[in-house]
Protein backbone atom coordinates (compact mmCIF):
# COMPACT_ATOMS: atom_id res chain seq x y z
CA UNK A 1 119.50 186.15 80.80
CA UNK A 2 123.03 186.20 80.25
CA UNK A 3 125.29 184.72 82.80
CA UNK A 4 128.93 185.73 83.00
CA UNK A 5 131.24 182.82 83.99
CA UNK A 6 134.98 182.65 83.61
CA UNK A 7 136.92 179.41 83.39
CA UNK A 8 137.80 178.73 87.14
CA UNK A 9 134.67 178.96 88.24
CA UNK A 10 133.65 175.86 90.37
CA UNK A 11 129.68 175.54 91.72
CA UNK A 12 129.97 175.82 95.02
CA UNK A 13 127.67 174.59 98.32
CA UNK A 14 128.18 178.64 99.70
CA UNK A 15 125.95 179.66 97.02
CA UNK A 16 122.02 178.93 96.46
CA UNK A 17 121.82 175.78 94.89
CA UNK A 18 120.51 175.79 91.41
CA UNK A 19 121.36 179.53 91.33
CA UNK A 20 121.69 181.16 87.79
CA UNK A 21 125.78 180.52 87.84
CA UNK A 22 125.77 176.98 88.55
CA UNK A 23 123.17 176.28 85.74
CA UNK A 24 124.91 177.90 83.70
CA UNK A 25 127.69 175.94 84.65
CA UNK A 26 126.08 172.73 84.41
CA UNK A 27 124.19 173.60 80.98
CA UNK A 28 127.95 174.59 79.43
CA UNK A 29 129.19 171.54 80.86
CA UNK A 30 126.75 168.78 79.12
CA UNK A 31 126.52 171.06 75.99
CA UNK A 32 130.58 170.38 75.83
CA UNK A 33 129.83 166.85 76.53
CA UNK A 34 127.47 166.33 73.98
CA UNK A 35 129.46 168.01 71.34
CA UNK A 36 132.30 166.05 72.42
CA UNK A 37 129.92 162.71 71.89
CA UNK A 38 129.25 164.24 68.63
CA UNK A 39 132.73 164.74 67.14
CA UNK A 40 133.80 161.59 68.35
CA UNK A 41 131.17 160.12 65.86
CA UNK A 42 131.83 161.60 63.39
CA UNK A 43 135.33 160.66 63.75
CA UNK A 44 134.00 156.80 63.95
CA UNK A 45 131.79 157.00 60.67
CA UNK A 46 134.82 158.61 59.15
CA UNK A 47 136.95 155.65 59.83
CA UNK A 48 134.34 152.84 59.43
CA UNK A 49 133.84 154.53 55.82
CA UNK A 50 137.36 155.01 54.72
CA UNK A 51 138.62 151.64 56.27
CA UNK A 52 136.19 149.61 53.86
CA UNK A 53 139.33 148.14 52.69
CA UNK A 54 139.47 144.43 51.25
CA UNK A 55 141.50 141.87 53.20
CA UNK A 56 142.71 139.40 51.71
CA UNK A 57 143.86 137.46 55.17
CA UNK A 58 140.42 135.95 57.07
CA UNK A 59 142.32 136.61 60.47
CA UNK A 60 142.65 140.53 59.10
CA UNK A 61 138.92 140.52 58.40
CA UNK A 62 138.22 138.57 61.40
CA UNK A 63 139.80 141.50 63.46
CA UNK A 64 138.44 143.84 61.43
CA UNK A 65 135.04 143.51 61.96
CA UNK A 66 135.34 142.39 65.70
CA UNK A 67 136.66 146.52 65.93
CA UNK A 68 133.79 147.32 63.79
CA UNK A 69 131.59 145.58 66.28
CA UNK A 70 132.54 146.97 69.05
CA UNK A 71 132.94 150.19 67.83
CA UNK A 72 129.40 150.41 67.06
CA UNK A 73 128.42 148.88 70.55
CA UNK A 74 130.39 152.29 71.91
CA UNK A 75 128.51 154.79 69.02
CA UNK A 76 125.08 153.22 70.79
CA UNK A 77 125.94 153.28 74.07
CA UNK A 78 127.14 157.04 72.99
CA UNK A 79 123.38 157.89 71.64
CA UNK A 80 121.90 156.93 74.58
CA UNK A 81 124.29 158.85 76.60
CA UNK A 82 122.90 161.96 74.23
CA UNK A 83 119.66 161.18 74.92
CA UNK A 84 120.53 161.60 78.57
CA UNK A 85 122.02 164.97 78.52
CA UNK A 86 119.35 166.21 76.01
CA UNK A 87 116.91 165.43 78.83
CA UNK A 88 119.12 166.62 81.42
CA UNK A 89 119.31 170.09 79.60
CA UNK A 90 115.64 169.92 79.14
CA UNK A 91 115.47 169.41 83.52
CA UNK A 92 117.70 172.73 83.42
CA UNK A 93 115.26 174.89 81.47
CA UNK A 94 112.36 173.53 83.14
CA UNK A 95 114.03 174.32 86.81
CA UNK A 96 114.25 170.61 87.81
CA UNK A 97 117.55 169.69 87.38
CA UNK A 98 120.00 168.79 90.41
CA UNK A 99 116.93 167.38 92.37
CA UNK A 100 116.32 163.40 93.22
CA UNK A 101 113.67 162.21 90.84
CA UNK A 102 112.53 160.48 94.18
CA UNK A 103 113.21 161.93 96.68
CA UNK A 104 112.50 165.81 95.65
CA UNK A 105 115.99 166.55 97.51
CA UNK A 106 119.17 168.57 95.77
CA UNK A 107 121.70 166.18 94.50
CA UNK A 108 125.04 167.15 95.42
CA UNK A 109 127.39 169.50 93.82
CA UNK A 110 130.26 166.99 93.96
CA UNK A 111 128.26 164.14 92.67
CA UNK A 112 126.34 166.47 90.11
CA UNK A 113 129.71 167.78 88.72
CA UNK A 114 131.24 163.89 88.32
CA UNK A 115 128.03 162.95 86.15
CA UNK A 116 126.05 165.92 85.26
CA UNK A 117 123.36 163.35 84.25
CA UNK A 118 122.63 162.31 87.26
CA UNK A 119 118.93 162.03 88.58
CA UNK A 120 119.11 160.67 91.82
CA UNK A 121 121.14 161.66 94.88
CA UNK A 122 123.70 159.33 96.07
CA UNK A 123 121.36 157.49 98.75
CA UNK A 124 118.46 157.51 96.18
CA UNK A 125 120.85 156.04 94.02
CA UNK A 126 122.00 153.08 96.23
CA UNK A 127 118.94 152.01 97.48
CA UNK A 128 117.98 151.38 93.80
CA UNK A 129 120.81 149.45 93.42
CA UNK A 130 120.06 147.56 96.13
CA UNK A 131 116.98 146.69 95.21
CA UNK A 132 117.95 145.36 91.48
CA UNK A 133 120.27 143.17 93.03
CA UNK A 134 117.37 141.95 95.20
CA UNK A 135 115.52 141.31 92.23
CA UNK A 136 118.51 139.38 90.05
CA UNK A 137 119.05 137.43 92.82
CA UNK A 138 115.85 135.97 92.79
């Protein structure tokens, strides 16, 4: 079913939560993101292949492949984040998304827009933290 949404339109709390328009929303939203993700790769692999250039200075090569490092630290980090929103989209078609994994309840709109990835409400969220820190701390 087609959904017709026009650029302004924000999800908001005086509509049924999860209704068609906000999935919609949300589904357009980490598509973009994901595409974004994408091109930005492609950018990097672009670079990394065409700056294969010899230097002659160590402390140019040095630098050089410190950026290359980190680069690719930031391209993995990126394919996990991928990974993420390809399960989030999978949530949206199955009807689960915008719900705590553990607690069942809707995640907010606010929070939900700010990291459309997100699988646990904000309290879920901090009481996990809390309890890794527990856990390092020991």
């Amino acid at each position: 079913m087609a959904v017709d949404l026009d650029g302004s339109y924000k999800p908001s709390d005086q509509e049924a939560f999860m209704s068609d328009r906000q999935r919609e929303y949300f589904r357009r939203k980490l598509i973009a993101w994901k595409e974004e993700i994408l091109q930005e790769s492609r950018e990097t692999l672009a670079t990394l292949q065409s700056e294969n250039a010899n230097h002659p200075d160590l402390a140019d090569r040095a630098s050089s492949e410190t950026d290359r490092a980190i680069e690719l630290r930031a391209r993995d980090r990126q394919r996990k984040l991928i990974a993420k929103i390809d399960a989030a989209l999978t949530r949206l078609e199955e009807g689960t998304y915008g719900y705590c994994e553990e607690t069942g309840e809707p995640i907010s709109l606010k929070r939900l827009d700010a990291r459309p990835i997100a699988t646990l409400s904000v309290e879920a969220q901090e009481r996990h933290e809390r309890r890794e820190r527990v856990y390092r701390d020991d």
